[in-house]
N, C-alpha and C. Protein backbone atom coordinates (compact mmCIF):
# COMPACT_ATOMS: atom_id res chain seq x y z
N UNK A 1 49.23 -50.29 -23.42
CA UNK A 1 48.43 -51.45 -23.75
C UNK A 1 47.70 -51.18 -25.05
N UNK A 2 47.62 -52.21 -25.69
CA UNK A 2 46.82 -52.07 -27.34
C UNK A 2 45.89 -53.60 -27.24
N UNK A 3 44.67 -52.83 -28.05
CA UNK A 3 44.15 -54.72 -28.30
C UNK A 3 45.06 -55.16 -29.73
N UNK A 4 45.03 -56.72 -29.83
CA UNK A 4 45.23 -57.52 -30.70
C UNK A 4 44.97 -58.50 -31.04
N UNK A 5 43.88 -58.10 -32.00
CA UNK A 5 43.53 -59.98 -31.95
C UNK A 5 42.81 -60.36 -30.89
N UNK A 6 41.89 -59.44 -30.56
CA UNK A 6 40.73 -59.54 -29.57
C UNK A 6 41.58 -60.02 -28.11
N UNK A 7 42.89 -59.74 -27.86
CA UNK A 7 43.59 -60.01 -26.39
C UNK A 7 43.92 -58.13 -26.37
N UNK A 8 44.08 -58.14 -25.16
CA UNK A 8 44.87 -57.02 -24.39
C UNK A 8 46.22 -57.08 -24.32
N UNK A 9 47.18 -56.01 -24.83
CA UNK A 9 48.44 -56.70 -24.88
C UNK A 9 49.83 -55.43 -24.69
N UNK A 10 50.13 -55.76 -23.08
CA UNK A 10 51.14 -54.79 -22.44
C UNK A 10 52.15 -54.81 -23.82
N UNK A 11 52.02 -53.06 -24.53
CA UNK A 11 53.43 -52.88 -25.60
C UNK A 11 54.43 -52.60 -24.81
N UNK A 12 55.80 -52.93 -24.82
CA UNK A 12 56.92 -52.04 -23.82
C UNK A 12 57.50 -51.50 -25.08
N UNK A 13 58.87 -50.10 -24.67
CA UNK A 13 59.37 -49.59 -25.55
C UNK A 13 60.58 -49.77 -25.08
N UNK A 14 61.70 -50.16 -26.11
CA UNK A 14 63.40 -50.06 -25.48
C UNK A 14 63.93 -50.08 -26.55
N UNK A 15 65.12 -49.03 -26.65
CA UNK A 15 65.92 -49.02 -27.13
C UNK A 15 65.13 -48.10 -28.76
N UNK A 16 63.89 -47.69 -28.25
CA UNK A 16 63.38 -46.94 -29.33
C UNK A 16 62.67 -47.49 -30.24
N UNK A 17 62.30 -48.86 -30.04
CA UNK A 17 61.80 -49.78 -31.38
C UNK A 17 60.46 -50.11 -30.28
N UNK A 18 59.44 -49.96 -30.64
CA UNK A 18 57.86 -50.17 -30.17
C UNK A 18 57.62 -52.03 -30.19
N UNK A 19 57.83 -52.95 -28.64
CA UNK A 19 57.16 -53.92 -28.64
C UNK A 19 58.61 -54.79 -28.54
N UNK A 20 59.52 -53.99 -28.59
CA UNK A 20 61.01 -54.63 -28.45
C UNK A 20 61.53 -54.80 -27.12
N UNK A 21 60.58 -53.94 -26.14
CA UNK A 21 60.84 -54.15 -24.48
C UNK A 21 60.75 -55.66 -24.15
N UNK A 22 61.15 -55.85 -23.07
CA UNK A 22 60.51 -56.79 -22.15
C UNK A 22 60.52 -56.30 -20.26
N UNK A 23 59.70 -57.06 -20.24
CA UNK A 23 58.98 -56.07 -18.41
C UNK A 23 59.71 -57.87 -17.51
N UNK A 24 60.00 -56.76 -16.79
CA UNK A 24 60.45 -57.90 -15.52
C UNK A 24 58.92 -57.79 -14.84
N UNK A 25 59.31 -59.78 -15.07
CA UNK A 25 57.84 -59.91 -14.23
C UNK A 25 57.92 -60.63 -12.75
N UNK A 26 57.04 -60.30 -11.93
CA UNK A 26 57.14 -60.50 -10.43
C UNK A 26 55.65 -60.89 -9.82
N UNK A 27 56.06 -62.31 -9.32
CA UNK A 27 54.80 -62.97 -8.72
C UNK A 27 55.07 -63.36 -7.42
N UNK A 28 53.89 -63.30 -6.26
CA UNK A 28 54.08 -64.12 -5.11
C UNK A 28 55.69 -64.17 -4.49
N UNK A 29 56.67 -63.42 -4.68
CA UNK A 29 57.92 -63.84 -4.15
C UNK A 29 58.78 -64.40 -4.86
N UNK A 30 58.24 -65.30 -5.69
CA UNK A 30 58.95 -66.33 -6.33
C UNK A 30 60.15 -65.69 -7.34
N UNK A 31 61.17 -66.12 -6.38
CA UNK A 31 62.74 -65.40 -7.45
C UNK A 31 63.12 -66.18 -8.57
N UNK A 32 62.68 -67.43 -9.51
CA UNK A 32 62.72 -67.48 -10.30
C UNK A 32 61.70 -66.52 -11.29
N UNK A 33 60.55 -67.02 -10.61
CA UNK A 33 59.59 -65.63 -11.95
C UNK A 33 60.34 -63.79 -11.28
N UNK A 34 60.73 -63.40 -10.64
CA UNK A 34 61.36 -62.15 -10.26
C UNK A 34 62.12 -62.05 -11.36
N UNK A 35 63.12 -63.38 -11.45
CA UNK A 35 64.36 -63.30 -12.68
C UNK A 35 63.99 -63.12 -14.06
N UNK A 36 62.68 -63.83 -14.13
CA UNK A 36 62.12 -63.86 -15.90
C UNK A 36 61.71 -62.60 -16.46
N UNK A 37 62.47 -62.65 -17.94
CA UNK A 37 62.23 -61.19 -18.71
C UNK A 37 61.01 -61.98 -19.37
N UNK A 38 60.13 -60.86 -19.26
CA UNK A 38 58.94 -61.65 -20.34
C UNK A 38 58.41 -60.53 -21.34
N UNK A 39 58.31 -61.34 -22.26
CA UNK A 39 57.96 -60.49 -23.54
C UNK A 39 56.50 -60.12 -23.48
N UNK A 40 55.98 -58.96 -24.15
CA UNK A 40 54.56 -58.19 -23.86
C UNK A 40 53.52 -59.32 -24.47
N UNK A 41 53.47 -60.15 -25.59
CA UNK A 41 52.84 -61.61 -25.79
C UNK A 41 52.61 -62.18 -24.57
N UNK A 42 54.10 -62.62 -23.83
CA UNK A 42 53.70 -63.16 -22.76
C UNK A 42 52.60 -62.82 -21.57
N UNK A 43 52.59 -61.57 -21.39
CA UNK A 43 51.40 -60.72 -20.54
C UNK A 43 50.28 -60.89 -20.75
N UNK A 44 50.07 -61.24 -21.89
CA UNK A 44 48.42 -61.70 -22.55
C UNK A 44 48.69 -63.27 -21.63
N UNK A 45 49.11 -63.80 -21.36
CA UNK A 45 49.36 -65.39 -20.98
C UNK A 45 48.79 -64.79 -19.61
N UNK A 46 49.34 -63.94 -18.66
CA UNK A 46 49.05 -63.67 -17.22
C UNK A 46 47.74 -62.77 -16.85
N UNK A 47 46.77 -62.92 -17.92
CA UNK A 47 45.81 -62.24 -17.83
C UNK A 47 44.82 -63.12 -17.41
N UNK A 48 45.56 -64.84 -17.47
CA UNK A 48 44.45 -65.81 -17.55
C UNK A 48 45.01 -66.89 -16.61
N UNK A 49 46.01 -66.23 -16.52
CA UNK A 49 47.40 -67.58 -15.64
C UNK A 49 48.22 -66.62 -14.54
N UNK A 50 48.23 -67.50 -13.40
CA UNK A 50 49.61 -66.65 -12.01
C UNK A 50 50.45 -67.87 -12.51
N UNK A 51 51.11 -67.46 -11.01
CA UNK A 51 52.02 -68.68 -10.73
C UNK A 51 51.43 -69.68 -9.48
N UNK A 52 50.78 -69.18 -8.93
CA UNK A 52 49.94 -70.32 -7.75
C UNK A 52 48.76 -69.97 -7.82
N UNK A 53 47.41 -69.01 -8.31
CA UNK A 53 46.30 -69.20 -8.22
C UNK A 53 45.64 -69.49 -9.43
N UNK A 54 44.30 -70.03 -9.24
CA UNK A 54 43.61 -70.53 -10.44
C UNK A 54 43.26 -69.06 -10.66
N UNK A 55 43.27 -68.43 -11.78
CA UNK A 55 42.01 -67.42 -12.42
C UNK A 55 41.06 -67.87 -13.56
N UNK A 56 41.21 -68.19 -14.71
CA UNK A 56 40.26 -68.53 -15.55
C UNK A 56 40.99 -69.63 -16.16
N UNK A 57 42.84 -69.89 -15.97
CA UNK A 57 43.18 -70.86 -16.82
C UNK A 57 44.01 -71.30 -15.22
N UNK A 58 44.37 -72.34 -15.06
CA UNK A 58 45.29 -73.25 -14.63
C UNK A 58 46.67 -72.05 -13.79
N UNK A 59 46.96 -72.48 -12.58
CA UNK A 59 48.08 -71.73 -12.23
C UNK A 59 49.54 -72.69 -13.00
N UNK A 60 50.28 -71.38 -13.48
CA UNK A 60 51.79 -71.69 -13.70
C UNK A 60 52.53 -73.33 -13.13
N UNK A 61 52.53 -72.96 -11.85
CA UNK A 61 52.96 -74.03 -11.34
C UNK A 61 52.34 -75.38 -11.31
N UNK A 62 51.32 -75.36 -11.24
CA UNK A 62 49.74 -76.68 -11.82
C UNK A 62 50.46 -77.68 -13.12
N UNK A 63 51.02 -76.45 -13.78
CA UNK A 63 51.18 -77.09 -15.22
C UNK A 63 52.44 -77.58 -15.40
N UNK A 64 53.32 -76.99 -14.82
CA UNK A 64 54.66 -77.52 -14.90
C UNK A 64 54.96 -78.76 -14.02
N UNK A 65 53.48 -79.43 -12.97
CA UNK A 65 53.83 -80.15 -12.05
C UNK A 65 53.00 -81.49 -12.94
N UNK A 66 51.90 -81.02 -13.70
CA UNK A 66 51.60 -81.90 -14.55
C UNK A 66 52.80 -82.41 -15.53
N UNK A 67 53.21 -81.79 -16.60
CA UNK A 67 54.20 -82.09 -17.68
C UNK A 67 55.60 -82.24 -16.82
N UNK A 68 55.96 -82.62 -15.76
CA UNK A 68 56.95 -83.05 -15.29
C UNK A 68 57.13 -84.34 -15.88
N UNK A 69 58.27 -84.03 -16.50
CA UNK A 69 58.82 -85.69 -16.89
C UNK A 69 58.13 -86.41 -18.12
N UNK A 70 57.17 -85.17 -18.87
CA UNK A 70 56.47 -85.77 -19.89
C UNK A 70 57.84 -85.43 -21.22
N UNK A 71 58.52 -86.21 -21.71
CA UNK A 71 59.56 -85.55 -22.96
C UNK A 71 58.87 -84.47 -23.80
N UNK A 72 57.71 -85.09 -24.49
CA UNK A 72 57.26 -83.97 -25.49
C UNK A 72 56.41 -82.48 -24.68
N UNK A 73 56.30 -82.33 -23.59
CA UNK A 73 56.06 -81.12 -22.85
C UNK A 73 56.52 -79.90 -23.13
N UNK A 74 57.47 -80.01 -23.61
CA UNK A 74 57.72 -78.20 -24.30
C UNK A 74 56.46 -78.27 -25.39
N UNK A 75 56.91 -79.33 -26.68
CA UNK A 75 55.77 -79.12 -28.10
C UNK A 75 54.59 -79.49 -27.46
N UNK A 76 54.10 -79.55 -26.50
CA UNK A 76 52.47 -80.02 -25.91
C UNK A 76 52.30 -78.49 -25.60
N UNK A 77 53.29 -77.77 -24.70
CA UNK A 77 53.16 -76.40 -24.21
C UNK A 77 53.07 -75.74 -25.33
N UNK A 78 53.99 -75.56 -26.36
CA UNK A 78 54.18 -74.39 -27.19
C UNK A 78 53.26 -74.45 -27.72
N UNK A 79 52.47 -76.07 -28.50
CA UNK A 79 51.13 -75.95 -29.38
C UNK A 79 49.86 -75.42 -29.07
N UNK A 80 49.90 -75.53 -27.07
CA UNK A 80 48.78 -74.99 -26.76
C UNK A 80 48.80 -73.34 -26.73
N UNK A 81 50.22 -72.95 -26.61
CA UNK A 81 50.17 -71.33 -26.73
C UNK A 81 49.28 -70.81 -28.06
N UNK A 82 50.29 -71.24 -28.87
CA UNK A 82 50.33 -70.89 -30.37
C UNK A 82 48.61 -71.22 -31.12
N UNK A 83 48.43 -72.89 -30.63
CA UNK A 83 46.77 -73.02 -31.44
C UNK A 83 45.79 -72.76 -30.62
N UNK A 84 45.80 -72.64 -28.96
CA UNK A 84 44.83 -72.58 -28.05
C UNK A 84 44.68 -74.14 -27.84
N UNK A 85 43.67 -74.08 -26.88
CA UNK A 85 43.14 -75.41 -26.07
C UNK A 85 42.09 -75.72 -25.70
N UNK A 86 41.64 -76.45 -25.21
CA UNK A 86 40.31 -76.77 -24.47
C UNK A 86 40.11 -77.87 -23.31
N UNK A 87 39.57 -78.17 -22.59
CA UNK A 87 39.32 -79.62 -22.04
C UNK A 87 40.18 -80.14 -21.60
N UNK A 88 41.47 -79.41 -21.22
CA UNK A 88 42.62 -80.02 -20.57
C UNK A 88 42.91 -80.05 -18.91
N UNK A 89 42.32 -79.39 -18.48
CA UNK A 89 41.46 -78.78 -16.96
C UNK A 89 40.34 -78.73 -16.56
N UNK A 90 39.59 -79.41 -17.32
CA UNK A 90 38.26 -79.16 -17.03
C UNK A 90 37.35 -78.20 -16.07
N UNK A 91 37.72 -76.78 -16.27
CA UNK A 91 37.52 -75.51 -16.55
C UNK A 91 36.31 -75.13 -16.90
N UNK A 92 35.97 -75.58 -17.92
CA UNK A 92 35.09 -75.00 -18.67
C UNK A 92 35.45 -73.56 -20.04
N UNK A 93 36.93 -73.59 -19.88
CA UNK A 93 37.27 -72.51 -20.37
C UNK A 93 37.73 -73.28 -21.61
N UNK A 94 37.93 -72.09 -22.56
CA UNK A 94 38.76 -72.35 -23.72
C UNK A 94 40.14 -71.33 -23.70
N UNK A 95 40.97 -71.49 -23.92
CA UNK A 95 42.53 -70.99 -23.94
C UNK A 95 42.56 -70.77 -25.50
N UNK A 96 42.33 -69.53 -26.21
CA UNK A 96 42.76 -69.75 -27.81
C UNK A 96 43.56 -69.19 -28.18
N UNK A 97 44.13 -69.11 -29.50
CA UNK A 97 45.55 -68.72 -29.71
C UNK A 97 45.93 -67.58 -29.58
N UNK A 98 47.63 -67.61 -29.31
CA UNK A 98 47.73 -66.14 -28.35
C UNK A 98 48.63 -65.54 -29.23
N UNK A 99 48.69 -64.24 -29.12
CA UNK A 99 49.73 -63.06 -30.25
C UNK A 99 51.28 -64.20 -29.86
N UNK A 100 51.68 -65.21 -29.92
CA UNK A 100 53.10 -65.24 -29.35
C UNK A 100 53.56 -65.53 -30.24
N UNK A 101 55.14 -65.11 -30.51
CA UNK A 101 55.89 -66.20 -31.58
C UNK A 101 56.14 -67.45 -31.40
N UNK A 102 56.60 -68.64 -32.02
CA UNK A 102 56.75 -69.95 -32.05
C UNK A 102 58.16 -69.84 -31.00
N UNK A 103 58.81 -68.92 -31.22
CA UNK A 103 60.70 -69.13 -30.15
C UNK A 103 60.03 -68.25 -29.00
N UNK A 104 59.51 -67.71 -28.87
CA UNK A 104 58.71 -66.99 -27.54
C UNK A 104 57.90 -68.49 -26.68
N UNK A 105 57.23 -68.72 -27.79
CA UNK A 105 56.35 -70.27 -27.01
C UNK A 105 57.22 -71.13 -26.50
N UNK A 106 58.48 -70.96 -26.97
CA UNK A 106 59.51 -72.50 -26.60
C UNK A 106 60.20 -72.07 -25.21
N UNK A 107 60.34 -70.65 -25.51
CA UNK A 107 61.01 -70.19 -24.24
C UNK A 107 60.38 -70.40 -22.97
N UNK A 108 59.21 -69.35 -23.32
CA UNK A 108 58.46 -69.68 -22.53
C UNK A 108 57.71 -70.88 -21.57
N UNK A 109 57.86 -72.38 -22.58
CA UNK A 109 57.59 -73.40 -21.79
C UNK A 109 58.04 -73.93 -21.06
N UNK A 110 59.98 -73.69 -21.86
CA UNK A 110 61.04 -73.95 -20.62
C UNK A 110 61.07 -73.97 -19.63
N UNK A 111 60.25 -71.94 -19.42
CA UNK A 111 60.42 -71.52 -18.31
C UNK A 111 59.47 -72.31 -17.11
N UNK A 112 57.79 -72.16 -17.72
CA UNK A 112 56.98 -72.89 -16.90
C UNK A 112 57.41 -74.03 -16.59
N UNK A 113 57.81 -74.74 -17.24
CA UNK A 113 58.43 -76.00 -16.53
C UNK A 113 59.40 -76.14 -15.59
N UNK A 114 60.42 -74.88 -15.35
CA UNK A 114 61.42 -74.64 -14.59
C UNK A 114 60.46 -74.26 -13.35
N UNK A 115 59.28 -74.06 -13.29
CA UNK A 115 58.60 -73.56 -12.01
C UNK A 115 58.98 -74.99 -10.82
N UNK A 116 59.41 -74.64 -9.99
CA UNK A 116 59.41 -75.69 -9.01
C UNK A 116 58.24 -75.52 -7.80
C-alpha cells in the first residue's frame, strides 16, 4: 500500500512491472464480483464502497439499481470517478477524485452496473 493523492492505494506487482497487478476481488459471495479483476485504483473505490453495505459512500449494488436503464450511466459513472461528487445520496459525504484512469472508469462502470 502507498498514499496518493491523499487516498490509500493497494500497489500489486506482476509480471515485474510495479502497479501492473490486478487482485481478484471478493465480496459477500457474490460470483460476479469473485470474477472481477480489479485494478489497485479500483481499491481506493472499496475503501468507501461494498457491494451491499452502506460505509461512507453508497453500496455497489444501490448504484447500479439507480442508473438502471439510465443510457448516459456509464459517462454519469465514469465522471463521478474521475471528478468526484457530492449530494447525490444525501450522505453528507463528498466522493472526490480518485487515482483512476479514464478506460479503468469505463470499465469499471460497466461492471457496477452489471451488479444484479
Amino acid at each position: 500500500m502507498k498514499w496518493i493523492g491523499g487516498f490509500l492505494v493497494l500497489v500489486g506487482v506482476a509480471g515485474g512491472t510495479p502497479g501492473a497487478g490486478a487482485l481478484a476481488a471478493t465480496a459477500a459471495g457474490d460470483a460476479a464480483n469473485a470474477a472481477h479483476s480489479s485494478s489497485a485504483s479500483e481499491q481506493t473505490c472499496r475503501a468507501c464502497h461494498s457491494i451491499d453495505t452502506t460505509k461512507v459512500g453508497p453500496p455497489f449494488r444501490a448504484i447500479s439499481e439507480r442508473y438502471q436503464g439510465d443510457p448516459d450511466a456509464v459517462a454519469k459513472l465514469k465522471k463521478s470517478m474521475l471528478e468526484g461528487s457530492s449530494g447525490k445520496w444525501n450522505t453528507g459525504a463528498q466522493m472526490p477524485p480518485n487515482p483512476i484512469s479514464p478506460a479503468d472508469a469505463e470499465r469499471f462502470s460497466h461492471w457496477i452496473l452489471g451488479i444484479k
